[in-house]
C-alpha atoms as a PDB file:
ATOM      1  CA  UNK A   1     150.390  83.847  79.698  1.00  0.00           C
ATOM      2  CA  UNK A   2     153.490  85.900  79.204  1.00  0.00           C
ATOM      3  CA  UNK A   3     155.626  86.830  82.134  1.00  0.00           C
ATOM      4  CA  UNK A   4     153.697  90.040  82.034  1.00  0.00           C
ATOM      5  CA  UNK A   5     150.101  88.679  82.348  1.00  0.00           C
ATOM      6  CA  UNK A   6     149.305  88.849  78.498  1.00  0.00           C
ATOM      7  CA  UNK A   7     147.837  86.019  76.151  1.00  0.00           C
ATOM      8  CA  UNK A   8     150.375  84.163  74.140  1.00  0.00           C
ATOM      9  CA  UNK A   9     149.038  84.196  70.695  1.00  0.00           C
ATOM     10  CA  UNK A  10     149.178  79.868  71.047  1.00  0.00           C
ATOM     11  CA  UNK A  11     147.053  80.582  74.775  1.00  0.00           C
ATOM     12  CA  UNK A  12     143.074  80.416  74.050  1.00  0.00           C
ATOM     13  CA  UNK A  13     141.252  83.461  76.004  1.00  0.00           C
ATOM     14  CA  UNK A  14     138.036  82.828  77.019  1.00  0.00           C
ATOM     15  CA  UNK A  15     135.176  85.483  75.910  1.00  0.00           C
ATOM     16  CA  UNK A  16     134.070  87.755  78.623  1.00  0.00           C
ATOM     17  CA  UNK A  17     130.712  87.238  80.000  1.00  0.00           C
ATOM     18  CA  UNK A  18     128.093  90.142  78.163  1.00  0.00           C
ATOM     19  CA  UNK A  19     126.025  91.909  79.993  1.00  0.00           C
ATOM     20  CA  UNK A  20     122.917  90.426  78.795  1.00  0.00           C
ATOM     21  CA  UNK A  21     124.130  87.085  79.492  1.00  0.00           C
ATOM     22  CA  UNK A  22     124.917  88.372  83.556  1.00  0.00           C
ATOM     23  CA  UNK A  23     121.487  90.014  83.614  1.00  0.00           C
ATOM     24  CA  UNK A  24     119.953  86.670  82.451  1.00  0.00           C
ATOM     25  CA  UNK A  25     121.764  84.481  84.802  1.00  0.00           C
ATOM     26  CA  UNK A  26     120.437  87.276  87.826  1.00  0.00           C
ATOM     27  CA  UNK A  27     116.917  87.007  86.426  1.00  0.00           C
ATOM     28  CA  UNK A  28     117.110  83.041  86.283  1.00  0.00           C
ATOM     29  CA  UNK A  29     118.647  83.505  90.275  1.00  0.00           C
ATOM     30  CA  UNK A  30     115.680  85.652  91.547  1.00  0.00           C
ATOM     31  CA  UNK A  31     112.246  85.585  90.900  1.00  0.00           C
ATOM     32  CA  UNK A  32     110.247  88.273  89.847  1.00  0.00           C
ATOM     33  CA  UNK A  33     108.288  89.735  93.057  1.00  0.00           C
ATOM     34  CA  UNK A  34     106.294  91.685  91.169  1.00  0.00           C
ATOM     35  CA  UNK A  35     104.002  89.090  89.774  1.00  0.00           C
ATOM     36  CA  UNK A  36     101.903  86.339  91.646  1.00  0.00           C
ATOM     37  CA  UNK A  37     104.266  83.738  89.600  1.00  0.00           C
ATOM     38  CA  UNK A  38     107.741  85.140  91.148  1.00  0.00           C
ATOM     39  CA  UNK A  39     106.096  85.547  94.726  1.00  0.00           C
ATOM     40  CA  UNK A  40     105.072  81.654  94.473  1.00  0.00           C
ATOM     41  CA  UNK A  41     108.538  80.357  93.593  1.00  0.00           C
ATOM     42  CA  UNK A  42     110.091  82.862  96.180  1.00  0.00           C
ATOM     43  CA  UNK A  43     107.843  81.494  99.388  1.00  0.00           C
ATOM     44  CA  UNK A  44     108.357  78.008  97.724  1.00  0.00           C
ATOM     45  CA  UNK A  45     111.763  78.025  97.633  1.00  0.00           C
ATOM     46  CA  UNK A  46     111.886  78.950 101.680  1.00  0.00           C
ATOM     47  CA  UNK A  47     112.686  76.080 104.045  1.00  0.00           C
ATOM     48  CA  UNK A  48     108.600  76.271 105.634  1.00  0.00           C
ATOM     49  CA  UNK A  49     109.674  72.527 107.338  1.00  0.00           C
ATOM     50  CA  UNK A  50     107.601  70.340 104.567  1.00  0.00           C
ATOM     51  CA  UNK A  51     104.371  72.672 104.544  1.00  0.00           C
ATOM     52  CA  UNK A  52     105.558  74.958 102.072  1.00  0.00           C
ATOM     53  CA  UNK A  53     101.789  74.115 100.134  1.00  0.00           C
ATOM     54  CA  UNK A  54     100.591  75.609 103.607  1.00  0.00           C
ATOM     55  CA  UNK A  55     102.399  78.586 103.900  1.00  0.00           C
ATOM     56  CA  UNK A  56     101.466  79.335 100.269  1.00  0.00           C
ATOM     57  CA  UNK A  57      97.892  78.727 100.870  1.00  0.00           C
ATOM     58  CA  UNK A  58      98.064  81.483 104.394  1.00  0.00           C
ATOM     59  CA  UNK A  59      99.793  83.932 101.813  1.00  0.00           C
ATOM     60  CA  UNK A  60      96.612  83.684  99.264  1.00  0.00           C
ATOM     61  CA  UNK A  61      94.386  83.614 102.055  1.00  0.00           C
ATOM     62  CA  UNK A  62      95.962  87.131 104.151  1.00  0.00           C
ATOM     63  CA  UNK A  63      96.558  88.743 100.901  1.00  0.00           C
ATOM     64  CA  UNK A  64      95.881  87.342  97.739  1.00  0.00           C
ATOM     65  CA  UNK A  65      99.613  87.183  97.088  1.00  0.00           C
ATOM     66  CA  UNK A  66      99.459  91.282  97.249  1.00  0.00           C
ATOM     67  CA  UNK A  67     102.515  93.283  98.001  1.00  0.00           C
ATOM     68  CA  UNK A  68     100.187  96.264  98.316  1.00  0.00           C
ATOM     69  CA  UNK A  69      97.604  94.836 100.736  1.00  0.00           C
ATOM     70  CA  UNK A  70      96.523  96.623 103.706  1.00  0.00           C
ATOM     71  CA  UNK A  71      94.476  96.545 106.538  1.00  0.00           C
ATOM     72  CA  UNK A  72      93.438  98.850 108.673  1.00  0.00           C
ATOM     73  CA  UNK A  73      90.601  97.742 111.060  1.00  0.00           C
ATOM     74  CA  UNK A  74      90.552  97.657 114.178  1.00  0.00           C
ATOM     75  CA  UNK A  75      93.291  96.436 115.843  1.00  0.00           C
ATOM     76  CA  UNK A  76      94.926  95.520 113.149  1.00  0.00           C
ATOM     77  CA  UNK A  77      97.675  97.429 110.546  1.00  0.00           C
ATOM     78  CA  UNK A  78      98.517  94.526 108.740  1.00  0.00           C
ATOM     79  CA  UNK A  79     100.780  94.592 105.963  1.00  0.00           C
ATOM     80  CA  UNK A  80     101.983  92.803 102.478  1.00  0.00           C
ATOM     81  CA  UNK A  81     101.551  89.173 101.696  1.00  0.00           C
ATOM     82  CA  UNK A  82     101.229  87.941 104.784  1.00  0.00           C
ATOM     83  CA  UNK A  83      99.808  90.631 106.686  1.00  0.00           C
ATOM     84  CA  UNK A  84     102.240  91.391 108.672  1.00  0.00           C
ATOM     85  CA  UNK A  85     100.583  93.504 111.983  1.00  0.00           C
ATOM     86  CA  UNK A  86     102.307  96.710 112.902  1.00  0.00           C
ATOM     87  CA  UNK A  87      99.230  97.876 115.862  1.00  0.00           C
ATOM     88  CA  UNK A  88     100.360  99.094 118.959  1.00  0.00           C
ATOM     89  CA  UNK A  89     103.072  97.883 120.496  1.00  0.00           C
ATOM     90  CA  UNK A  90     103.810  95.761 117.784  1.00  0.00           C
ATOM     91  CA  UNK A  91     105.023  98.193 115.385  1.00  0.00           C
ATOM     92  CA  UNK A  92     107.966  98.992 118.611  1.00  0.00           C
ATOM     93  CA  UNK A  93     109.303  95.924 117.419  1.00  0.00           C
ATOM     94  CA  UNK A  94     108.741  95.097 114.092  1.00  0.00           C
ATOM     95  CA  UNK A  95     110.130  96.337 110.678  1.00  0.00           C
ATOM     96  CA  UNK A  96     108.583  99.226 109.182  1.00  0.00           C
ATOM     97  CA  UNK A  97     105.276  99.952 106.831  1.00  0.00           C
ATOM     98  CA  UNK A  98     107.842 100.811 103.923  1.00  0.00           C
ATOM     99  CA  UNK A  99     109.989  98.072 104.337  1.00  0.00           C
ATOM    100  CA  UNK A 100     107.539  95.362 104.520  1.00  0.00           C
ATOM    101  CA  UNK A 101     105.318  96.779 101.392  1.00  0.00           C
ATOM    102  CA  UNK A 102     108.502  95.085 100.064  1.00  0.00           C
ATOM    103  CA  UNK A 103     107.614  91.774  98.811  1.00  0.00           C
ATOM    104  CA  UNK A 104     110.960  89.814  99.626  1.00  0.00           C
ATOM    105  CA  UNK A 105     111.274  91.686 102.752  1.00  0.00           C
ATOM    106  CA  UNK A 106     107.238  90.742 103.611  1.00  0.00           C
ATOM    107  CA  UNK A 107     108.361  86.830 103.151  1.00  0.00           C
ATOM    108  CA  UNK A 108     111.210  86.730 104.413  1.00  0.00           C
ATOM    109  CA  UNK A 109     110.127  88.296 107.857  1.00  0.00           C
ATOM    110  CA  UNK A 110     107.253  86.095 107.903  1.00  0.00           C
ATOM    111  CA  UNK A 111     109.437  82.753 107.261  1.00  0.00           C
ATOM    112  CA  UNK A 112     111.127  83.728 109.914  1.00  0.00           C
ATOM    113  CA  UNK A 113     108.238  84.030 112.237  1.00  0.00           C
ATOM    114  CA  UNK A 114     107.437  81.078 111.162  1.00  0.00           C
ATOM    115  CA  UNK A 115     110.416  79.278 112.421  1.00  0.00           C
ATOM    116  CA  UNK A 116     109.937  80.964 115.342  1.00  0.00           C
ATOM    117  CA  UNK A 117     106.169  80.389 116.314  1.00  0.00           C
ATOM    118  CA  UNK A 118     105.100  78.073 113.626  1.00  0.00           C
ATOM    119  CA  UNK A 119     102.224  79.238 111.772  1.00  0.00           C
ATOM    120  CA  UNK A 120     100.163  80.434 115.209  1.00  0.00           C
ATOM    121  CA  UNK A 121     100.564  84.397 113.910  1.00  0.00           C
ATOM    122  CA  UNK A 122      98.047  83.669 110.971  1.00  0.00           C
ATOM    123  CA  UNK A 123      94.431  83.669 111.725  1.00  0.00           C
ATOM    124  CA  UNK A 124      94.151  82.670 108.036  1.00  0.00           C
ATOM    125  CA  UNK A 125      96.089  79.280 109.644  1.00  0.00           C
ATOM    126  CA  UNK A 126      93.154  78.173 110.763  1.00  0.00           C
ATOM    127  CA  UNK A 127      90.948  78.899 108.467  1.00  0.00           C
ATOM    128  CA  UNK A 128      93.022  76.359 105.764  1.00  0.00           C
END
């Protein structure tokens, strides 16, 4: 570099980084959430203390790996992939309906119930 900050004609510059190969590098990063393939590798790659297999399997078992999945019976108001239940009181404390219809946000809050209480939350737990 010159005393200015510009390539010497003898200095290789190295080619800038396109934008198709930064929007390939994101999409290698993160998995897709909107397909049962991307929601797989997301929960897998969460720290679920060795029983990452299990915490799949509860996810299948609340939801059928849906993002959309409701229910409303009872006293329940579960939402997302795992269910997450907003009755009552609960929903005082807890994120909101929009925010957890959001697939990373839906796993995420449930891993970390999960290192909080273990899988105890899940009726589907016991059902596996």
């Amino acid at each position: 570099m010159s005393a200015i900050g510009l390539a010497t004609p003898n200095t290789p510059v190295e080619a800038p980084v396109t934008s198709q190969e930064a929007l390939q590098a994101t999409l290698t990063s993160q998995p897709d959430l909107s397909t049962k393939e991307g929601i797989i590798v997301y929960i897998k790659s969460k720290d679920w203390k060795g029983q990452e297999e299990h915490a799949l399997a509860i996810a299948v078992c609340e939801s059928n790996l849906s993002a959309k999945a409701f229910n409303g019976k009872g006293k329940d108001f579960s939402i997302g992939i795992y269910q997450i239940n907003l009755h009552g009181n609960l929903a005082l404390t807890r994120p909101s309906r929009e925010w957890l219809e959001n697939p990373r946000n839906n796993i995420d809050y449930a891993h970390g119930m999960f290192l909080k209480e273990g899988f105890k939350p899940w009726s589907c737990s016991k059902k596996i």
